[in-house]
PDB file of N, CA and C in Angstrom:
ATOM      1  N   UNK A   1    -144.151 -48.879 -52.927  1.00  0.00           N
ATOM      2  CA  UNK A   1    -143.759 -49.544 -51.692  1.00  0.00           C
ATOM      3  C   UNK A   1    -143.596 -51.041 -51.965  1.00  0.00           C
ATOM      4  N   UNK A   2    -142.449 -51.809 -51.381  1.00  0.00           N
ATOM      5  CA  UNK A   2    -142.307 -52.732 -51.111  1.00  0.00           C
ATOM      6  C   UNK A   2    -142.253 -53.859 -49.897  1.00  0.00           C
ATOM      7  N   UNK A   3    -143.329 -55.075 -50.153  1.00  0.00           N
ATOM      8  CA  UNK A   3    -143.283 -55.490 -48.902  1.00  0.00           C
ATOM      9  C   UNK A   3    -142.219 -56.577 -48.757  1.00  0.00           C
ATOM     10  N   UNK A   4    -141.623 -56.944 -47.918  1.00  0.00           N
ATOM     11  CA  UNK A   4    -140.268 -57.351 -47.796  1.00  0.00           C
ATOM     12  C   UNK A   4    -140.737 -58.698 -46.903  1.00  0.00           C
ATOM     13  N   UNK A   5    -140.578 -59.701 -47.141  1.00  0.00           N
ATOM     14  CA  UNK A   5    -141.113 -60.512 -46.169  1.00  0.00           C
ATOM     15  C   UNK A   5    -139.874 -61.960 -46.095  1.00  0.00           C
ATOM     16  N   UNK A   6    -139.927 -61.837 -44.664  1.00  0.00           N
ATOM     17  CA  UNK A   6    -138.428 -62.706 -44.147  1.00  0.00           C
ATOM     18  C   UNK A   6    -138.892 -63.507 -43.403  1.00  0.00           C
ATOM     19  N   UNK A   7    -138.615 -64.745 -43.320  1.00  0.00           N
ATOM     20  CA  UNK A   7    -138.737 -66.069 -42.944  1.00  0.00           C
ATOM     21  C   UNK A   7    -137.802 -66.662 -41.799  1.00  0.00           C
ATOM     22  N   UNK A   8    -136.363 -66.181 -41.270  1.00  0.00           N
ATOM     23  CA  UNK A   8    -135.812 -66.355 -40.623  1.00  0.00           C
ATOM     24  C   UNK A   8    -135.337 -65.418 -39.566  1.00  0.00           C
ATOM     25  N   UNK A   9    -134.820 -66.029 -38.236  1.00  0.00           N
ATOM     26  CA  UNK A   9    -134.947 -64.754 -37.471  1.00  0.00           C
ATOM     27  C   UNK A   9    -133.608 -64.424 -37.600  1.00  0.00           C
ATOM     28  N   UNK A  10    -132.852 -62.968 -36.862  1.00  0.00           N
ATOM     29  CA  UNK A  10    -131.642 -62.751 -36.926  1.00  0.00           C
ATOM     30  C   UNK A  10    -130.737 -63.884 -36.469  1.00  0.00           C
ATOM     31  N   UNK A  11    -131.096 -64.326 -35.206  1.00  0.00           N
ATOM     32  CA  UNK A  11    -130.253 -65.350 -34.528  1.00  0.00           C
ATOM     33  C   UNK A  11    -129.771 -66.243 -35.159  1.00  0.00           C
ATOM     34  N   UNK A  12    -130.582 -67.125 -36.678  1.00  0.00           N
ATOM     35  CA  UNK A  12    -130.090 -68.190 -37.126  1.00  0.00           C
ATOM     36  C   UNK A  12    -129.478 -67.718 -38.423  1.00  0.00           C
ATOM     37  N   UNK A  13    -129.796 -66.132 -38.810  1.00  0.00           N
ATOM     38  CA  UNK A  13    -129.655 -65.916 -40.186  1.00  0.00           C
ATOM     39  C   UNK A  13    -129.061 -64.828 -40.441  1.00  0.00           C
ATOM     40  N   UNK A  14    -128.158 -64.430 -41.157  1.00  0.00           N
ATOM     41  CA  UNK A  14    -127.635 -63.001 -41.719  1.00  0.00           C
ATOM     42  C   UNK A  14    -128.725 -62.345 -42.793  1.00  0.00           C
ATOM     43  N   UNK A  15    -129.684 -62.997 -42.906  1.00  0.00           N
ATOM     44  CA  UNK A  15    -130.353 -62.821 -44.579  1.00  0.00           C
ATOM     45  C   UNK A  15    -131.083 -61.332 -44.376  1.00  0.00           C
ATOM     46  N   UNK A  16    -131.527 -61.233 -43.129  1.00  0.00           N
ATOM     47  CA  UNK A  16    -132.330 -60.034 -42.327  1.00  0.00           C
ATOM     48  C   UNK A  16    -130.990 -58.887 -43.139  1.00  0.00           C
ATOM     49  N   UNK A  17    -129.767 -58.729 -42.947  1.00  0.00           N
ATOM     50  CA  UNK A  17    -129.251 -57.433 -43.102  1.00  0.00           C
ATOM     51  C   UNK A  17    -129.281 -57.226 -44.644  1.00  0.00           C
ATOM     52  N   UNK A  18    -129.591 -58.308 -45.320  1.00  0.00           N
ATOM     53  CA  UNK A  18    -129.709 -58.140 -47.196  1.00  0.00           C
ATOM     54  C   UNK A  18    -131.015 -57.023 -47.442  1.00  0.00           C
ATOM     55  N   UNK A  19    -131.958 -57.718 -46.550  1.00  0.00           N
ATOM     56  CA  UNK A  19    -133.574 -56.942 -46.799  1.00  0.00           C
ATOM     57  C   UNK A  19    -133.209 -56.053 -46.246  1.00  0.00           C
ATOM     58  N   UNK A  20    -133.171 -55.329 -44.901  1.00  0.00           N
ATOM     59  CA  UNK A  20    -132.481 -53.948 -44.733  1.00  0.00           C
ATOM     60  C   UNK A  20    -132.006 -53.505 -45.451  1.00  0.00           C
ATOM     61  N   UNK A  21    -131.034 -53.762 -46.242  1.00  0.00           N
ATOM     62  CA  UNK A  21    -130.062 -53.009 -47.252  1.00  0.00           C
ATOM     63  C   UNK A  21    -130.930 -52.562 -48.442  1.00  0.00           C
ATOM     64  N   UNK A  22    -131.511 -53.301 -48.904  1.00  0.00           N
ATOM     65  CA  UNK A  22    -132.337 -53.200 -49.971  1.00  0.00           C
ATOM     66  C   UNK A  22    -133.699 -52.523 -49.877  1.00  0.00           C
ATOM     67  N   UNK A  23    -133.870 -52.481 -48.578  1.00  0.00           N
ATOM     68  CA  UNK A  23    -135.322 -51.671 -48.235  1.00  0.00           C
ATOM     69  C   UNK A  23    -135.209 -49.783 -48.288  1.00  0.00           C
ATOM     70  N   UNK A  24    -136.170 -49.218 -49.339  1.00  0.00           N
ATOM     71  CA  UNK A  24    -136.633 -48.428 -49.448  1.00  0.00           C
ATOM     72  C   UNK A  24    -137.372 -47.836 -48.107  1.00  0.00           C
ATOM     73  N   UNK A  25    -137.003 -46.444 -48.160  1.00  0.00           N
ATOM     74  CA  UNK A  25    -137.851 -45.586 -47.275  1.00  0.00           C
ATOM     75  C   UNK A  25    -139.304 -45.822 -46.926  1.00  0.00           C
ATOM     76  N   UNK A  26    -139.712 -45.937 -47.753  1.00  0.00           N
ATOM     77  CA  UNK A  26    -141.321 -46.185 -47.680  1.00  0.00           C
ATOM     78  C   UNK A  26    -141.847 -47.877 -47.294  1.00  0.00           C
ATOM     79  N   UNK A  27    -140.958 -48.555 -47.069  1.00  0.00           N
ATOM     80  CA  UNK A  27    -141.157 -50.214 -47.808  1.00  0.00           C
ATOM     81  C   UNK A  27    -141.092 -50.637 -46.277  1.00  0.00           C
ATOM     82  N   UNK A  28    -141.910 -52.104 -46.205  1.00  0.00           N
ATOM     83  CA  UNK A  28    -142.258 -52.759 -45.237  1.00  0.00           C
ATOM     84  C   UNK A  28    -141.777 -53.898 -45.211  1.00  0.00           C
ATOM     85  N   UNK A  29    -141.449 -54.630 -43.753  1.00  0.00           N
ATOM     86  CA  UNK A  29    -140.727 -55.897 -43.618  1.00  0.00           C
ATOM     87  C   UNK A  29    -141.942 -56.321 -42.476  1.00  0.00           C
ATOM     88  N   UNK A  30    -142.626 -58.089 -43.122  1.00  0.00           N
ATOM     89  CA  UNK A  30    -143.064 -58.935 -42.715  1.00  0.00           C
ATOM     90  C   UNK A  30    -142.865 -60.124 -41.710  1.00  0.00           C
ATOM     91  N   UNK A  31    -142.426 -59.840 -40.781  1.00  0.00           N
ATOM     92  CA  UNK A  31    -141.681 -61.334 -40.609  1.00  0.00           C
ATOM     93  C   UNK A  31    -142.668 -62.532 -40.421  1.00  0.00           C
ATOM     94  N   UNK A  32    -142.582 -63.700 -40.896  1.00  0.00           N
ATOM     95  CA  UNK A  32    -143.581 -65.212 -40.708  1.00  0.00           C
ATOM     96  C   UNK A  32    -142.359 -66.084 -40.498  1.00  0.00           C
ATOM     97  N   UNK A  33    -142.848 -67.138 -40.464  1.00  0.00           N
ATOM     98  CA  UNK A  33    -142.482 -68.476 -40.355  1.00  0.00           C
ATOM     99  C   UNK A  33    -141.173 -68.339 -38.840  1.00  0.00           C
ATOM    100  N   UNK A  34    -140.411 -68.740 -38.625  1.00  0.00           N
ATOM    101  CA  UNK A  34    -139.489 -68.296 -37.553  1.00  0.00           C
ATOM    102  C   UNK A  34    -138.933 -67.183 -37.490  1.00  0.00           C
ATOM    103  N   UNK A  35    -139.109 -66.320 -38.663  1.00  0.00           N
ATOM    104  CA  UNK A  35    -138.614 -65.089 -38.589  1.00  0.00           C
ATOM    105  C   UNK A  35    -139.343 -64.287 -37.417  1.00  0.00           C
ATOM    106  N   UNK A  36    -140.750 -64.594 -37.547  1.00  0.00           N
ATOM    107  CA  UNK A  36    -141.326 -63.879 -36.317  1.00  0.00           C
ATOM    108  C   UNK A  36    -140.557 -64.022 -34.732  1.00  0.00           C
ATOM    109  N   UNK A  37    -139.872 -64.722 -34.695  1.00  0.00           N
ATOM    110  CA  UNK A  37    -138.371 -64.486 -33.351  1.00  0.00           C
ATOM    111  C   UNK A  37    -138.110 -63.543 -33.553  1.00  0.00           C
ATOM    112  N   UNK A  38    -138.041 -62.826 -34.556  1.00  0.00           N
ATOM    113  CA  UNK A  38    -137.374 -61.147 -35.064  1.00  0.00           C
ATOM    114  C   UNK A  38    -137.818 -60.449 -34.257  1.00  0.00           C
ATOM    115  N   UNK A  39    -139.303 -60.511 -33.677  1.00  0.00           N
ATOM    116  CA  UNK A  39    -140.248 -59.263 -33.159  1.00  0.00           C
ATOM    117  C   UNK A  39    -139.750 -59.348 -31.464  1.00  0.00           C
ATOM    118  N   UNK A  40    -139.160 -60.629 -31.270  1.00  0.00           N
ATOM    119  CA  UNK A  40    -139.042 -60.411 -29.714  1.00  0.00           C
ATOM    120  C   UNK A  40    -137.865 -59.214 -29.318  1.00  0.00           C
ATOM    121  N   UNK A  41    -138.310 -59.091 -27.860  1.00  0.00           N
ATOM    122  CA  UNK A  41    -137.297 -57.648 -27.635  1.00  0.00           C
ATOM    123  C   UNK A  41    -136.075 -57.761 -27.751  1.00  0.00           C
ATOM    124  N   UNK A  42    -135.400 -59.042 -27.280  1.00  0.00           N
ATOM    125  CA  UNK A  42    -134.447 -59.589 -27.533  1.00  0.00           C
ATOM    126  C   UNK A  42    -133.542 -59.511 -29.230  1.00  0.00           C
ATOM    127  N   UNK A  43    -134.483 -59.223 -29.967  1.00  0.00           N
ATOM    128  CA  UNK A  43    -133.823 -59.395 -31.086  1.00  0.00           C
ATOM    129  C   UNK A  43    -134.245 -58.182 -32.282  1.00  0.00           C
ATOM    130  N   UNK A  44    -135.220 -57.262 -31.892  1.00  0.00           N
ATOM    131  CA  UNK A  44    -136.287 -56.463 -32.134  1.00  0.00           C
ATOM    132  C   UNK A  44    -134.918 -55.609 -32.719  1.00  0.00           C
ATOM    133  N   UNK A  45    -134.275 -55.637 -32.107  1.00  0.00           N
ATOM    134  CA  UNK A  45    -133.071 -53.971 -32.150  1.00  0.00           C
ATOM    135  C   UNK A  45    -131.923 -54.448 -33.787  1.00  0.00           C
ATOM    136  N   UNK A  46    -132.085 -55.218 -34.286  1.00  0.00           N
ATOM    137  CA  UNK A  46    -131.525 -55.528 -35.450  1.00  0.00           C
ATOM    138  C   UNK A  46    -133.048 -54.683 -36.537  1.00  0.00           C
ATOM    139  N   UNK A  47    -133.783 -54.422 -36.294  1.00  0.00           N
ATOM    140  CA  UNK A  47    -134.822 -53.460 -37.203  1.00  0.00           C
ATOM    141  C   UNK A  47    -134.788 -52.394 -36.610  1.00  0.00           C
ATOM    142  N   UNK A  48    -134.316 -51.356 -35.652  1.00  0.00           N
ATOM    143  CA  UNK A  48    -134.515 -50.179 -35.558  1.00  0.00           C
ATOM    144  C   UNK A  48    -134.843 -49.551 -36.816  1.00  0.00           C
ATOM    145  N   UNK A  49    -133.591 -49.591 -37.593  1.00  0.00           N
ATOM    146  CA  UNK A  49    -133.674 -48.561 -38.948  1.00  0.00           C
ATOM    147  C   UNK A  49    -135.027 -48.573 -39.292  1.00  0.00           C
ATOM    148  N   UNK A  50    -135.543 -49.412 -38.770  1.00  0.00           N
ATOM    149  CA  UNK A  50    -137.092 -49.654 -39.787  1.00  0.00           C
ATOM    150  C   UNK A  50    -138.865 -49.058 -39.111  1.00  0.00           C
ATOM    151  N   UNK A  51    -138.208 -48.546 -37.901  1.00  0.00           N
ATOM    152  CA  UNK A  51    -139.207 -48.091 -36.774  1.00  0.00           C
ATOM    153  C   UNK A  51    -140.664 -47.907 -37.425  1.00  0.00           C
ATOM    154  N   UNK A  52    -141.016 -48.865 -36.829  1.00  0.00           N
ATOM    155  CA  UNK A  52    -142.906 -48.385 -37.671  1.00  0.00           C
ATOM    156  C   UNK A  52    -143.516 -48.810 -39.013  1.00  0.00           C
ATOM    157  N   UNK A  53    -142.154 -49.625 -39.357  1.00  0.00           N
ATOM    158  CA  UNK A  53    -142.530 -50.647 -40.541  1.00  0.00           C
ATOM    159  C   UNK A  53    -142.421 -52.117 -40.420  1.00  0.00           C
ATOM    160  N   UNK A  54    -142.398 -52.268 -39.274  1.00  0.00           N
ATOM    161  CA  UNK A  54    -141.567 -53.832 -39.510  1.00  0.00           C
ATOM    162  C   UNK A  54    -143.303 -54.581 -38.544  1.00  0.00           C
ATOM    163  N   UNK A  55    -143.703 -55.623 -39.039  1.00  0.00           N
ATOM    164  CA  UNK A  55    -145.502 -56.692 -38.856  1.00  0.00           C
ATOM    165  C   UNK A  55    -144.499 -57.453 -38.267  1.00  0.00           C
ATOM    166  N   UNK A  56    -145.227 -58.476 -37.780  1.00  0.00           N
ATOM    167  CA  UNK A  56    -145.222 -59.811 -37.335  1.00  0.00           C
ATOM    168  C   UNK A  56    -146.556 -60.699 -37.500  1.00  0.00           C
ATOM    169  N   UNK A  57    -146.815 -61.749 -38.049  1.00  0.00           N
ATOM    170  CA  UNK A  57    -147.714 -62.468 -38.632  1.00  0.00           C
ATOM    171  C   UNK A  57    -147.901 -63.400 -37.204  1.00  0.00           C
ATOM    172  N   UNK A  58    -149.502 -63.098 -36.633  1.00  0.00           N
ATOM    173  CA  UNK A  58    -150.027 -63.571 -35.637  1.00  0.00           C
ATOM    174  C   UNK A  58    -150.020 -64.740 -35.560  1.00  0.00           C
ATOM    175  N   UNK A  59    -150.474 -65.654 -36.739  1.00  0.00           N
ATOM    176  CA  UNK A  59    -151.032 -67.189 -36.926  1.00  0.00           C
ATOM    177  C   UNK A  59    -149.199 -68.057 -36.590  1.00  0.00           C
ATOM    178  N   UNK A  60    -148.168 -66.845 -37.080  1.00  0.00           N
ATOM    179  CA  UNK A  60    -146.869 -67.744 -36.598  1.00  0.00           C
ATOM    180  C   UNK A  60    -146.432 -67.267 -35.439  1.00  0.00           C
ATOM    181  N   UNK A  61    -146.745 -66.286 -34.414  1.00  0.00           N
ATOM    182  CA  UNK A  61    -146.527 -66.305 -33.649  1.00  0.00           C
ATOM    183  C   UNK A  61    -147.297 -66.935 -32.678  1.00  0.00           C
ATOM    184  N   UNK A  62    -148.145 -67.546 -32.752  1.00  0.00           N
ATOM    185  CA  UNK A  62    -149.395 -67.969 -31.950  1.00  0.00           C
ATOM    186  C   UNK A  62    -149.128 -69.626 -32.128  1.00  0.00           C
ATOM    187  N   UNK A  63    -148.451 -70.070 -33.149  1.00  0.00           N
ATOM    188  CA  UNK A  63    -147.853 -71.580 -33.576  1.00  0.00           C
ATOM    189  C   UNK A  63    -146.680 -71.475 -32.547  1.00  0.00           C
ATOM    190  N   UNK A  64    -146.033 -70.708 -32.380  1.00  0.00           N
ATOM    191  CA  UNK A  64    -144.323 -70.926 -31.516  1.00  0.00           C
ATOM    192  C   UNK A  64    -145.043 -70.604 -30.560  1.00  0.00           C
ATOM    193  N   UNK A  65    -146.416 -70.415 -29.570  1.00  0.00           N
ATOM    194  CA  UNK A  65    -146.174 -69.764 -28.209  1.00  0.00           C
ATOM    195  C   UNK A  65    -145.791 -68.454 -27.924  1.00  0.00           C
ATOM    196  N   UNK A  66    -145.944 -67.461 -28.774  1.00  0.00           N
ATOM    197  CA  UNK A  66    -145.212 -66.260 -28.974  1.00  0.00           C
ATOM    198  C   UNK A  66    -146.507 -65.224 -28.640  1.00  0.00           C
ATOM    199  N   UNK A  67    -147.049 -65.677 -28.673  1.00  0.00           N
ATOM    200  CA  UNK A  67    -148.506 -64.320 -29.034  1.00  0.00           C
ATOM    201  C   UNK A  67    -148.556 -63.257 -27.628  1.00  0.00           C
ATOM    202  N   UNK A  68    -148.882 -62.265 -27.912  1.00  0.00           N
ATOM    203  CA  UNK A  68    -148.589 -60.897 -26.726  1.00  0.00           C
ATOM    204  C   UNK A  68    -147.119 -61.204 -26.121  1.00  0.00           C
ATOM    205  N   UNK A  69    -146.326 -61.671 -27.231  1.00  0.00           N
ATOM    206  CA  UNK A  69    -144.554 -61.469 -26.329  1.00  0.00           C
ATOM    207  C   UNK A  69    -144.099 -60.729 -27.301  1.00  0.00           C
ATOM    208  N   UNK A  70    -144.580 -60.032 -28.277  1.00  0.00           N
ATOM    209  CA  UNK A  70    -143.625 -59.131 -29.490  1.00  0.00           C
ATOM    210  C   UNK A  70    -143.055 -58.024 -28.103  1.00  0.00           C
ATOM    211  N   UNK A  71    -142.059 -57.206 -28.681  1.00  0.00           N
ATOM    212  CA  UNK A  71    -141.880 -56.098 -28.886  1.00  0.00           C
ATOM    213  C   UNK A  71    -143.099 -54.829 -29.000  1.00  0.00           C
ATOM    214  N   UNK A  72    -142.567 -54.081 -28.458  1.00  0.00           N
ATOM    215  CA  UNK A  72    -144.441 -53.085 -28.379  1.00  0.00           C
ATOM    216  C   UNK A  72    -144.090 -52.089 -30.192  1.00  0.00           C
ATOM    217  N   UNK A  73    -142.715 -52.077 -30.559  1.00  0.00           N
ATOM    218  CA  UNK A  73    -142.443 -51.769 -31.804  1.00  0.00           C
ATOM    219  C   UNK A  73    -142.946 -52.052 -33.060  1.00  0.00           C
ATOM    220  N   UNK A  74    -143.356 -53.774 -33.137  1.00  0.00           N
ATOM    221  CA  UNK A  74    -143.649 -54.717 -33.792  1.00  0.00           C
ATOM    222  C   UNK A  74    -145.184 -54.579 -34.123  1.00  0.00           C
ATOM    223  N   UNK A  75    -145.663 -54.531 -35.344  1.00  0.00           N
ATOM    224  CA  UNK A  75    -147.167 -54.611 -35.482  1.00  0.00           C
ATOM    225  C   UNK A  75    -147.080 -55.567 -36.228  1.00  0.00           C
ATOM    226  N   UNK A  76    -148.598 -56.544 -34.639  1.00  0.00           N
ATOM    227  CA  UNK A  76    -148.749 -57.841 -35.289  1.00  0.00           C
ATOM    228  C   UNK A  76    -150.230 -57.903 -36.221  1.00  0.00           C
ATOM    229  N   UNK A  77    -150.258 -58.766 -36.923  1.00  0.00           N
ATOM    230  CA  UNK A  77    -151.138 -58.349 -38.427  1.00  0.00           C
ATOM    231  C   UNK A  77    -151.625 -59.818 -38.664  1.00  0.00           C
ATOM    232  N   UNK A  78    -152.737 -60.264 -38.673  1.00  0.00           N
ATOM    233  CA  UNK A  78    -153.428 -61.773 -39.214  1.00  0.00           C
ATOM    234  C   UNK A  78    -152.947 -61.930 -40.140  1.00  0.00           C
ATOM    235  N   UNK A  79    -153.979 -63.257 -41.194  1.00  0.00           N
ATOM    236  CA  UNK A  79    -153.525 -63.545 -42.402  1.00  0.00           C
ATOM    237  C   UNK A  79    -154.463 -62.337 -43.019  1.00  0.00           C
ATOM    238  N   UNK A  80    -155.785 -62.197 -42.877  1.00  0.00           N
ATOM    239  CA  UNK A  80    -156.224 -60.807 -43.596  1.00  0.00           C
ATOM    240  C   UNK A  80    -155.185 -59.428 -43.546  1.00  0.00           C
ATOM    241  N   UNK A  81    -154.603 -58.937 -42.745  1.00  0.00           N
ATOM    242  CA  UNK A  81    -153.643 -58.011 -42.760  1.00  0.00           C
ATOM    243  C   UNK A  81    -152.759 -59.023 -43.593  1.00  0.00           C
ATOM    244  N   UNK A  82    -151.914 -59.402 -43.740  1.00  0.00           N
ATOM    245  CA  UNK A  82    -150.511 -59.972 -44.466  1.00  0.00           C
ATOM    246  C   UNK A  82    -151.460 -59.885 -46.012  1.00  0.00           C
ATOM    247  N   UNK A  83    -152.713 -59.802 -46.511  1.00  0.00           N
ATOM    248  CA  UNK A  83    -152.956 -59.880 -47.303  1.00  0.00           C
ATOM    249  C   UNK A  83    -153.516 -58.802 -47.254  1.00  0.00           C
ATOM    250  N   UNK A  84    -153.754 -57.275 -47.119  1.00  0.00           N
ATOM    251  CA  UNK A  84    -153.412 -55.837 -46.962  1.00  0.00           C
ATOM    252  C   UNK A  84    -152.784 -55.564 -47.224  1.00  0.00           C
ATOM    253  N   UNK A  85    -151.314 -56.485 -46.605  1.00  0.00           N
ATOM    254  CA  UNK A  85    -150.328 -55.369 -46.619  1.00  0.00           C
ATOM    255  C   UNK A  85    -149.858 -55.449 -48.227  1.00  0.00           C
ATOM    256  N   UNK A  86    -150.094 -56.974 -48.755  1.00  0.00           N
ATOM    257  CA  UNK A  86    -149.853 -57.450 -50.177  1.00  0.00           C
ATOM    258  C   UNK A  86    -150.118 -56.685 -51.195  1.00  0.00           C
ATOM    259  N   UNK A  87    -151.720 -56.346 -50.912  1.00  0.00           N
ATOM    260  CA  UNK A  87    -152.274 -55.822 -52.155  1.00  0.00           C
ATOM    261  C   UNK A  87    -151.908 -54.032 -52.300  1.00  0.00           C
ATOM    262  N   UNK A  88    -151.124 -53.969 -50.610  1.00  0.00           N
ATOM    263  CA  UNK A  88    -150.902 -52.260 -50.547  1.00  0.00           C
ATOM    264  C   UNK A  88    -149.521 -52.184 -51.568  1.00  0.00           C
ATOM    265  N   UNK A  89    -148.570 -53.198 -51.546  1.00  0.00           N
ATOM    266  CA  UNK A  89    -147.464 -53.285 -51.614  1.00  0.00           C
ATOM    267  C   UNK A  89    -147.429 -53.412 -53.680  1.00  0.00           C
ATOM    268  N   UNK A  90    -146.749 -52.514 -54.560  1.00  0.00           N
ATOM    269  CA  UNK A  90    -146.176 -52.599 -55.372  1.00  0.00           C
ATOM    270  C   UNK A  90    -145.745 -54.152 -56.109  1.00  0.00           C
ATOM    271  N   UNK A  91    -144.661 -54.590 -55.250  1.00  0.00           N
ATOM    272  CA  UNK A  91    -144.335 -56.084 -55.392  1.00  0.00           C
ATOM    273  C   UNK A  91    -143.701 -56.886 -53.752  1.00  0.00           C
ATOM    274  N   UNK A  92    -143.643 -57.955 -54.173  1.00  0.00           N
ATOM    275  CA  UNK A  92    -143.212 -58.202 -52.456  1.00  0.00           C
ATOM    276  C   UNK A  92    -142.087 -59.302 -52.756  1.00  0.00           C
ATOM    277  N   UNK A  93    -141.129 -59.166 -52.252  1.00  0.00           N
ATOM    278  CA  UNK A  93    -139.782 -59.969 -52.321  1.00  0.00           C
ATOM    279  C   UNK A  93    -140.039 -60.648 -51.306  1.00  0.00           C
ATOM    280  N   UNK A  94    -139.205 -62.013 -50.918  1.00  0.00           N
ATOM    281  CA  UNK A  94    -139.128 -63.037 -49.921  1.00  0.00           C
ATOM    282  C   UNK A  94    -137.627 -62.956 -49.911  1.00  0.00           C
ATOM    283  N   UNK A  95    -137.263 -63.515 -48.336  1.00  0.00           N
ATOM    284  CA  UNK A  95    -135.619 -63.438 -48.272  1.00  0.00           C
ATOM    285  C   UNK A  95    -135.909 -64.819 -47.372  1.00  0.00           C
ATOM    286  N   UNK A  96    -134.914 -65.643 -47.796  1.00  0.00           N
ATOM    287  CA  UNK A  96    -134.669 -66.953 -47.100  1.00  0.00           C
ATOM    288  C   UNK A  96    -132.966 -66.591 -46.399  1.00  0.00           C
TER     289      UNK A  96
END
């Protein structure tokens, strides 16, 4: 498994449909830094394909004002989870 972890949200970035493309069946997508905009409902539906894999990193959603506004799709995960999901994960790519 691979954890996939994206930094930007769809709205400002195409980079989201590279990691989709490249994501394995089994493999997980992270979103932090503004990517966590990804998890809102509003924008949530560019990860369908990914139903039940796709975190959102609390400490950046809780920095933007975001915290209990994900998507009910979205599992949000501390820095101890983001470092779970690390050590679960094979290798972990970053997409800017």
């Amino acid at each position: 498994m691979i954890l996939h972890i994206l930094n930007r949200p769809p709205s400002s970035s195409l980079a989201y449909r590279d990691a989709l493309v490249a994501m394995g069946s089994e493999d997980r997508l992270l979103l932090i830094e503004d990517g966590v905009l990804g998890a809102m409902t509003a924008q949530v539906r560019h990860f369908q394909a990914i139903d039940g894999r796709l975190f959102a990193l609390r400490e950046d959603l809780n920095a933007r004002g975001l915290l209990g506004q994900c998507d009910a799709s979205v599992q949000v995960v501390d820095v101890d989870g983001f470092v779970t999901l690390t050590e679960e994960a094979d290798k972990t790519v970053s997409w800017f």
